[in-house]
N, C-alpha and C. Protein backbone atom coordinates (compact mmCIF):
# COMPACT_ATOMS: atom_id res chain seq x y z
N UNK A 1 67.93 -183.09 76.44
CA UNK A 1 68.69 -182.64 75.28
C UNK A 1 67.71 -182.43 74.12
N UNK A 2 68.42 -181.59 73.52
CA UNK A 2 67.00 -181.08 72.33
C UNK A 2 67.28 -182.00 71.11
N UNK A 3 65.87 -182.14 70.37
CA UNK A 3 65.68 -183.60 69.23
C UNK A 3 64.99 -182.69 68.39
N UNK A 4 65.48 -183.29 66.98
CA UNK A 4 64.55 -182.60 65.83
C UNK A 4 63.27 -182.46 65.53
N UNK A 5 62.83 -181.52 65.20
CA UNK A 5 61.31 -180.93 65.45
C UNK A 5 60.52 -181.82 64.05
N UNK A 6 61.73 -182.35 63.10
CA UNK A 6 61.15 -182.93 62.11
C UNK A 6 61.36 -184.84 62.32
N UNK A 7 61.96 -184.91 62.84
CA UNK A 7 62.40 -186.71 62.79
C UNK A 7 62.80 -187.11 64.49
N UNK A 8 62.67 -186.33 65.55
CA UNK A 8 63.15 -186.76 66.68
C UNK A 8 64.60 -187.29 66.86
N UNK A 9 65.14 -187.05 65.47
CA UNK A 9 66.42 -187.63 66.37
C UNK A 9 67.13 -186.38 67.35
N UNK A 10 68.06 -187.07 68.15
CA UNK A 10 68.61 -186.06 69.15
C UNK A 10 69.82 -185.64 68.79
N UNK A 11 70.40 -183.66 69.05
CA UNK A 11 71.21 -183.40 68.54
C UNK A 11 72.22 -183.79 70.09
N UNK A 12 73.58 -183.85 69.33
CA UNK A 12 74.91 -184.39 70.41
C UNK A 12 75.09 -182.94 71.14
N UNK A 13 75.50 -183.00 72.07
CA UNK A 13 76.09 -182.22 73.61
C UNK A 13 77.15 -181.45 72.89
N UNK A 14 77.74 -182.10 71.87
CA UNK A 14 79.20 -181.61 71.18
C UNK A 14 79.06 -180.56 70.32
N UNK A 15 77.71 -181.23 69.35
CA UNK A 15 77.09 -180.17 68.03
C UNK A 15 76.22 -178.99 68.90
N UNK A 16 75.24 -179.30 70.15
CA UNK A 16 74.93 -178.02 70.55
C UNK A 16 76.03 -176.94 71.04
N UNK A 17 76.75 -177.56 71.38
CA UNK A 17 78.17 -176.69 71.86
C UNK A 17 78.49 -176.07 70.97
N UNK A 18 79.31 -176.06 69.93
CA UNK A 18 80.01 -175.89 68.39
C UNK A 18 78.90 -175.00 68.40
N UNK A 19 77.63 -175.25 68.50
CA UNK A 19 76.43 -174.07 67.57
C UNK A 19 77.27 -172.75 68.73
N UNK A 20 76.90 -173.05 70.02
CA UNK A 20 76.79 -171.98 70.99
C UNK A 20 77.71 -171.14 71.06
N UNK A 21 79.31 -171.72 70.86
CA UNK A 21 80.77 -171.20 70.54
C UNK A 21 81.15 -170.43 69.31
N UNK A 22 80.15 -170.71 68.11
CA UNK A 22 80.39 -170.03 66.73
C UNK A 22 79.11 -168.78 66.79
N UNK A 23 78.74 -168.24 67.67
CA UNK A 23 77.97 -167.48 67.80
C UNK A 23 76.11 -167.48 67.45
N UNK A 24 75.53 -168.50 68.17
CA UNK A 24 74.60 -169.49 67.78
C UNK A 24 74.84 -169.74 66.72
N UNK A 25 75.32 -170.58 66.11
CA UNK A 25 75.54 -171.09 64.34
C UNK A 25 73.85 -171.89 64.45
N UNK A 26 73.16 -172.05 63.32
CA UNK A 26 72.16 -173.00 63.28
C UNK A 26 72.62 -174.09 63.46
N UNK A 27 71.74 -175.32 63.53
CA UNK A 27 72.45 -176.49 63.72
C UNK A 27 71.55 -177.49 62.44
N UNK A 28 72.44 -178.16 61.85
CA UNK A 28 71.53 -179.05 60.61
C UNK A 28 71.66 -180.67 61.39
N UNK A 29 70.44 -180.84 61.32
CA UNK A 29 70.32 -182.88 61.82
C UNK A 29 70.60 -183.81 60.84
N UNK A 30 71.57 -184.30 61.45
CA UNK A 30 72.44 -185.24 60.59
C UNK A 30 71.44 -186.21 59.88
N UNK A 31 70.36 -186.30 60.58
CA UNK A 31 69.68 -187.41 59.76
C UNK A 31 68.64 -186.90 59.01
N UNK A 32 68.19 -185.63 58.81
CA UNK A 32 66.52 -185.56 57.60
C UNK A 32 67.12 -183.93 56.83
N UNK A 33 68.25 -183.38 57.91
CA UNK A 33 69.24 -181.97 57.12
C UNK A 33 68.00 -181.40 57.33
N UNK A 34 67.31 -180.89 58.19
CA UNK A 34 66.47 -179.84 58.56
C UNK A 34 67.43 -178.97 59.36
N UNK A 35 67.48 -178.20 58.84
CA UNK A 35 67.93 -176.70 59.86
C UNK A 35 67.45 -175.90 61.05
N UNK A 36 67.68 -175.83 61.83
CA UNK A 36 67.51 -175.57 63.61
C UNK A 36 67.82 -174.17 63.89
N UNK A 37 67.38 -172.87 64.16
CA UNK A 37 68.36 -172.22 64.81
C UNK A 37 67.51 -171.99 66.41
N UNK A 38 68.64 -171.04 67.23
CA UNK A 38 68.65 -171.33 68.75
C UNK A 38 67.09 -169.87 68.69
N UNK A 39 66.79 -170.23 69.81
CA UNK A 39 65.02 -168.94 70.04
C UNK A 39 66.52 -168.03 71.09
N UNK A 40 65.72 -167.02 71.08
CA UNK A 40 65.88 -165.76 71.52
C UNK A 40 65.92 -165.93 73.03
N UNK A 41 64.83 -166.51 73.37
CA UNK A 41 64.80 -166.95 75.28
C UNK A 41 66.15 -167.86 75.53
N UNK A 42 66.54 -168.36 74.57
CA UNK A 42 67.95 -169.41 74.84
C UNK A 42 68.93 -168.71 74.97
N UNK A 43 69.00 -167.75 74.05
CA UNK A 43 70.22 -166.73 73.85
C UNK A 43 70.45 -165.83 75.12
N UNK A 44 69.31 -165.93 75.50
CA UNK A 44 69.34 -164.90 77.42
C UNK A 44 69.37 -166.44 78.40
N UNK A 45 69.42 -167.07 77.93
CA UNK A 45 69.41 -168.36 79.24
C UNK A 45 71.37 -168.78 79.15
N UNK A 46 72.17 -168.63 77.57
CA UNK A 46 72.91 -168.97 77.56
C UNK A 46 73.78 -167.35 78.52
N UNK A 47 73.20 -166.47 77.77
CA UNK A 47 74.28 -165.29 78.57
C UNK A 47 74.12 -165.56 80.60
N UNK A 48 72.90 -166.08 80.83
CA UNK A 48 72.55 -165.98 81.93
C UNK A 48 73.73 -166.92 82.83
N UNK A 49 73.53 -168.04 82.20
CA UNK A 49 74.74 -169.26 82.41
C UNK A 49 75.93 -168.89 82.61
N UNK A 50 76.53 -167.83 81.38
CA UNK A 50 78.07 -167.91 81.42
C UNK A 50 78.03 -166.37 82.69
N UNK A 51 77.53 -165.05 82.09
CA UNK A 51 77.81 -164.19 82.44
C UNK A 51 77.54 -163.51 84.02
N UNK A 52 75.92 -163.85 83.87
CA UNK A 52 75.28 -163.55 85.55
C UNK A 52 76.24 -164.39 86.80
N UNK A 53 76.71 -165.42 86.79
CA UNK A 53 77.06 -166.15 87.82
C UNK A 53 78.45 -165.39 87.94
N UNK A 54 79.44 -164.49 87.10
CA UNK A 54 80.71 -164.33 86.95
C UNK A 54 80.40 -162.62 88.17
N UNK A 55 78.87 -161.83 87.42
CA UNK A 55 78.98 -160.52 88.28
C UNK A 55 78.37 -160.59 89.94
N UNK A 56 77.83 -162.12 89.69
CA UNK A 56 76.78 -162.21 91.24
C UNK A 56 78.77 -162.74 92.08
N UNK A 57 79.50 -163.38 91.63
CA UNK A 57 80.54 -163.53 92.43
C UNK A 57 81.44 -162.14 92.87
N UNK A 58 81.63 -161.24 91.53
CA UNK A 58 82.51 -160.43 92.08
C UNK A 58 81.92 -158.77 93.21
N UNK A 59 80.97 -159.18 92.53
CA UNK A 59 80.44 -158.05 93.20
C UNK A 59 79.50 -158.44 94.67
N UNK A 60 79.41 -159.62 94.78
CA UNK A 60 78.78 -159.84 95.85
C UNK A 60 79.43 -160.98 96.59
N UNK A 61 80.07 -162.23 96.22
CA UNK A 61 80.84 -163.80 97.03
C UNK A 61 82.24 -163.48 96.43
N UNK A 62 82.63 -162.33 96.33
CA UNK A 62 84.56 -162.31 95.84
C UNK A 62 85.00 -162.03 97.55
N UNK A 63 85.69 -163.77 98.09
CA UNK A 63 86.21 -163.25 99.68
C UNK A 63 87.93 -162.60 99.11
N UNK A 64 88.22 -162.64 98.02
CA UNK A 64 89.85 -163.06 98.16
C UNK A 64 90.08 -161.09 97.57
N UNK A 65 91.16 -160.63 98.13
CA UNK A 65 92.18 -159.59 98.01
C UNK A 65 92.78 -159.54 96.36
N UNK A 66 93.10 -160.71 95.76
CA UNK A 66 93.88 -160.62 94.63
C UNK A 66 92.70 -160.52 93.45
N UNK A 67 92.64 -159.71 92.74
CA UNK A 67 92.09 -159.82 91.77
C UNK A 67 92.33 -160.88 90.82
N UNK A 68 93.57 -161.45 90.24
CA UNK A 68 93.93 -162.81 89.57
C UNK A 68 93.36 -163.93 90.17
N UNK A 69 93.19 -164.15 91.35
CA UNK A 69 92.14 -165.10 91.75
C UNK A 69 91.37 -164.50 91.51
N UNK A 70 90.30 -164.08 91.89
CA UNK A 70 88.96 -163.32 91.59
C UNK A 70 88.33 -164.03 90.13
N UNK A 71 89.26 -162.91 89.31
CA UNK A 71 89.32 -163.27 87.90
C UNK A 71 89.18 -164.80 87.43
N UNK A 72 90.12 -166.08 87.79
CA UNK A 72 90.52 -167.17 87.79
C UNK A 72 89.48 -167.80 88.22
N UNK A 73 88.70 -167.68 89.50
CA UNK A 73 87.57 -168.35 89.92
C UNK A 73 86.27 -167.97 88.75
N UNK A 74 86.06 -166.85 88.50
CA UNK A 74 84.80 -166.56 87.61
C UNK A 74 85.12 -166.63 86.06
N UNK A 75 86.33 -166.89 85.65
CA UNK A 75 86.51 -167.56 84.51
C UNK A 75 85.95 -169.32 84.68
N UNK A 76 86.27 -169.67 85.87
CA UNK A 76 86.08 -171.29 86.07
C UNK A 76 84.38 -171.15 86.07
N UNK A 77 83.86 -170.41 86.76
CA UNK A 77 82.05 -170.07 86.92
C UNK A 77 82.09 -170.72 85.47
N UNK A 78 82.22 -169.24 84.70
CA UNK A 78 81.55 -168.98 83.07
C UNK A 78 82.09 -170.70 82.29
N UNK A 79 83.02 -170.86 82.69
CA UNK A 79 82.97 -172.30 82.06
C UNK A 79 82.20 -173.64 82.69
N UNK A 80 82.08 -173.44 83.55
CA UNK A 80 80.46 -174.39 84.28
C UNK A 80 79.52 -174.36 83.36
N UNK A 81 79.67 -172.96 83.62
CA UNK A 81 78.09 -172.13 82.78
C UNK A 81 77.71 -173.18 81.75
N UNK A 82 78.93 -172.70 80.86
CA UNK A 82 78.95 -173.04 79.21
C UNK A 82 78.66 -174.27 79.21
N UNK A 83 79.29 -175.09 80.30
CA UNK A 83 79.19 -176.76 79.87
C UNK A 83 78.20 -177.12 80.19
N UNK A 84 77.05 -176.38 81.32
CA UNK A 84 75.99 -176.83 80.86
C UNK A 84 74.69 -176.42 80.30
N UNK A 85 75.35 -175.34 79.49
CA UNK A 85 74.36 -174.95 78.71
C UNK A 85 73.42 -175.78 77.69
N UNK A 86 74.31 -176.20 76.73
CA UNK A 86 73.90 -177.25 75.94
C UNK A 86 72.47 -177.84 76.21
N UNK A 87 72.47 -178.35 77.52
CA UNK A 87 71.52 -178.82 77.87
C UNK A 87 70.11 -177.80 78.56
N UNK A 88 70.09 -176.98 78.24
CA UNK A 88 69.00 -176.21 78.38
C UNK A 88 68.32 -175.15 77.19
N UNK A 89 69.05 -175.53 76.35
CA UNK A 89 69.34 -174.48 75.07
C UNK A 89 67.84 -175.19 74.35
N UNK A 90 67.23 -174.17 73.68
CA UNK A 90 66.17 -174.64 72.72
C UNK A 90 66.46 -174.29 71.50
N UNK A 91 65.85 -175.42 70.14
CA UNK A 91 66.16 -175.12 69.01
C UNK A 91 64.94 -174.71 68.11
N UNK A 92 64.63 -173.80 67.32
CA UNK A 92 63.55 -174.35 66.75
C UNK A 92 63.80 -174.33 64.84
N UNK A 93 62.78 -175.24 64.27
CA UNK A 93 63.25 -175.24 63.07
C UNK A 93 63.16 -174.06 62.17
N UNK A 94 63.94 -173.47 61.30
CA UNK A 94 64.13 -172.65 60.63
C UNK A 94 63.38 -172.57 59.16
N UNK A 95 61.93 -171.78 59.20
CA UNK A 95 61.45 -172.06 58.28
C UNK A 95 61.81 -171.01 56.85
């Protein structure tokens, strides 16, 4: 999990989330208020997470006839994705 570049403390699973959901929002550390935002390689690791795993299913592991399943299973993917993004996401400080 990623820790502040100025004081080491570590940001929560919850606050990297919130950043990733509000469209990388920066993230401020509760403890020294240094400002964080997400690098550019994160921003392709997060699309990679939610989005790649949703077209490698339909277009290549979709066994089922109904598209609403289809759909239903690679909505469930992209939310894997997301949950574990957090944890691969890099921050760096915002100078």
């Amino acid at each position: 999990m990623q820790k502040c570049e100025n004081c080491n403390s570590p940001f929560s699973w919850s606050k990297i989330s919130k950043s990733l959901l509000w469209l990388y929002k920066p993230i401020e550390c509760d403890n020294c208020g240094t400002i964080h935002k997400i690098t550019i390689f994160s921003r392709c690791i997060v699309g990679a997470l939610t989005i790649l795993p949703i077209f490698i299913f339909f277009y290549f592991l979709s066994p089922f006839n109904n598209d609403y399943i289809n759909i239903g299973i690679g909505a469930l993917i992209s939310i894997v994705g997301g949950l574990f993004a957090p944890y691969v996401v890099q921050y760096k400080e915002e100078l």
